[in-house]
C-alpha atoms as a PDB file:
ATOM      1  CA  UNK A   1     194.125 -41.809 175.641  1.00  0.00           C
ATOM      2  CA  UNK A   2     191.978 -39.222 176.960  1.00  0.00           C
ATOM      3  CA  UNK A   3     193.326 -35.067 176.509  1.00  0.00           C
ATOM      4  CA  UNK A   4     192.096 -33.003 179.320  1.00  0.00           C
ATOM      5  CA  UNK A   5     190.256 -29.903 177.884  1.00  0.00           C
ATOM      6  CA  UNK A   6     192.950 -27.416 179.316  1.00  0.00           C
ATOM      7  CA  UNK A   7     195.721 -29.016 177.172  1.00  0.00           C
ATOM      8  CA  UNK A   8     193.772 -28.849 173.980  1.00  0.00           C
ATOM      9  CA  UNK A   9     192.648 -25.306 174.843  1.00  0.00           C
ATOM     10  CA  UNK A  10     196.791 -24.185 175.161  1.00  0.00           C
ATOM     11  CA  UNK A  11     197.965 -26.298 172.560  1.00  0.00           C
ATOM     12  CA  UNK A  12     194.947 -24.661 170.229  1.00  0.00           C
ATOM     13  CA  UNK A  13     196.465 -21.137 171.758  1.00  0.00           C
ATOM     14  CA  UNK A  14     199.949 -21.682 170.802  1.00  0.00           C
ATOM     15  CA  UNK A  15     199.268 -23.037 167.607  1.00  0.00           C
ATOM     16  CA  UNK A  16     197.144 -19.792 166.598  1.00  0.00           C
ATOM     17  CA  UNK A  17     200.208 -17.278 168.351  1.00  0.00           C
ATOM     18  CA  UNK A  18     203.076 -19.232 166.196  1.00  0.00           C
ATOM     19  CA  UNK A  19     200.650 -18.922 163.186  1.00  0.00           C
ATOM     20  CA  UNK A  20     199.775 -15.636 164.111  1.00  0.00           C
ATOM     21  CA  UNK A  21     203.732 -14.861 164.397  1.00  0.00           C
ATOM     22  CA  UNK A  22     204.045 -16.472 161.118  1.00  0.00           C
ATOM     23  CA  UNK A  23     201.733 -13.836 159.510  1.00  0.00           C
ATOM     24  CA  UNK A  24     203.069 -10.932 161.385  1.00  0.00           C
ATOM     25  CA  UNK A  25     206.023 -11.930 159.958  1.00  0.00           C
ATOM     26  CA  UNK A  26     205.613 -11.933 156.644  1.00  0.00           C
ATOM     27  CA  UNK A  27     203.287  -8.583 156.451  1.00  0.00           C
ATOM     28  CA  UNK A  28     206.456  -7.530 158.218  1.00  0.00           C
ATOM     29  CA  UNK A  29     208.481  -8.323 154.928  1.00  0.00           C
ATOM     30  CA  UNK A  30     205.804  -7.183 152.824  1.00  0.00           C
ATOM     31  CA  UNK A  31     205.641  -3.833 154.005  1.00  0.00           C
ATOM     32  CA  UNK A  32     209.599  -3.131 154.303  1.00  0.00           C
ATOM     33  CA  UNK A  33     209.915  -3.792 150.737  1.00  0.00           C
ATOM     34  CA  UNK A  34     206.825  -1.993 149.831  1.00  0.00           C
ATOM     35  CA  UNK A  35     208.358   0.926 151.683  1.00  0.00           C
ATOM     36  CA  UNK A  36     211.674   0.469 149.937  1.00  0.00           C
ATOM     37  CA  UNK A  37     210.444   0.571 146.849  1.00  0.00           C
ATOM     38  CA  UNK A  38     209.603   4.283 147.311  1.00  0.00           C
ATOM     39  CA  UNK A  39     213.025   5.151 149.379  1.00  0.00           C
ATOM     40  CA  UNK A  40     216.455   5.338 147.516  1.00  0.00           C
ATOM     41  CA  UNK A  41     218.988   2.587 148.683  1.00  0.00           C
ATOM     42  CA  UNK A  42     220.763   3.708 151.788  1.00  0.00           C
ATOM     43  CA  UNK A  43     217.907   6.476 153.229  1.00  0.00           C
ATOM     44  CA  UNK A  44     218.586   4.153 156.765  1.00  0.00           C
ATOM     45  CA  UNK A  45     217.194   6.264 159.667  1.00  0.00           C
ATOM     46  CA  UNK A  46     214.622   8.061 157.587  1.00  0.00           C
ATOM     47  CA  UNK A  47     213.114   5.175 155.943  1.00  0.00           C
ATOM     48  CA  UNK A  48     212.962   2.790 159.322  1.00  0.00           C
ATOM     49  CA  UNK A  49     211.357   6.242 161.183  1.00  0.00           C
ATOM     50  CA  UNK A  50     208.738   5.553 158.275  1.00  0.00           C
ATOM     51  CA  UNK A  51     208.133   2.389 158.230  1.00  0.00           C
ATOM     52  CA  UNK A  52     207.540   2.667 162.537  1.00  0.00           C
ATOM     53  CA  UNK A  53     205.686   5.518 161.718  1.00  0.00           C
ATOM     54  CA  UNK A  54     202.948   3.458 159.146  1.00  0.00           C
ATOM     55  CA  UNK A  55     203.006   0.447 161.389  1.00  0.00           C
ATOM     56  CA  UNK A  56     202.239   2.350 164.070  1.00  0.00           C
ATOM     57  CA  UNK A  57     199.489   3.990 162.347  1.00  0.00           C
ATOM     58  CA  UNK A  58     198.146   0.648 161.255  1.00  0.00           C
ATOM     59  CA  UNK A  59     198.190  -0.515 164.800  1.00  0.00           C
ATOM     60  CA  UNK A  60     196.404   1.952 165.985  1.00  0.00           C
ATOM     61  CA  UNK A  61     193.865   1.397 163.044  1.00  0.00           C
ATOM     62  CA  UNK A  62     193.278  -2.325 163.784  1.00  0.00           C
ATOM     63  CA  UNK A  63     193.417  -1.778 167.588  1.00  0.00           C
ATOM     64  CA  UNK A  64     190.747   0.865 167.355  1.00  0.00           C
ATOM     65  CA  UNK A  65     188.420  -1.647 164.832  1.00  0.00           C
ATOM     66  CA  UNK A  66     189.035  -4.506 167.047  1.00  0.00           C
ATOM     67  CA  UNK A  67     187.757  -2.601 170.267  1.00  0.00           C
ATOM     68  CA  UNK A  68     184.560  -1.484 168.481  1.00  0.00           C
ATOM     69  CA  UNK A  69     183.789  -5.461 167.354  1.00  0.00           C
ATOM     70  CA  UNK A  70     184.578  -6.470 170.729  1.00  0.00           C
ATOM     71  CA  UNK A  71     182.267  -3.794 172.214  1.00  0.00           C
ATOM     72  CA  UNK A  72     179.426  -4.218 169.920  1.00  0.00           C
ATOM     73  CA  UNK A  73     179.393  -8.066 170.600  1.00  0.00           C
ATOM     74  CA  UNK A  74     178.648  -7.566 174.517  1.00  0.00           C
ATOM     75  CA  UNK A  75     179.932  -8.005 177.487  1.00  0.00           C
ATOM     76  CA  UNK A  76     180.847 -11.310 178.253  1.00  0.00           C
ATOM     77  CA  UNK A  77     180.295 -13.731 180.770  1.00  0.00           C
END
């Protein structure tokens, strides 16, 4: 049984998004306990503003690394 190039290219897609979910995931855990570990129990609204607050910094971080790879590889075609 033959699979037509456009299946294996979205199964190969969807595979890498659930892993990449998977991994999001657990940095997700990761870093909400790494936070808590400096917060006293019950700092609620203070410590979720900082954990938005270093994810978002993070993002912004990886976003900004990410766009100078892709520019230094080219335009593509």
């Amino acid at each position: 049984m033959e699979v037509k190039p456009s299946y294996l290219g979205t199964m190969i897609a969807l595979a890498t998004a659930a892993f990449g979910l998977i991994a999001a995931l657990a940095w997700n855990k990761f870093i909400t306990d790494l936070i808590a570990l400096f917060l006293k129990p019950g700092s609620g609204v203070w410590a979720e503003l900082l954990y938005a607050v270093v994810i978002t910094i993070l993002a912004i971080i990886v976003i900004q690394n990410l766009a100078k790879i892709a520019e230094r590889s080219g335009p593509r075609t």
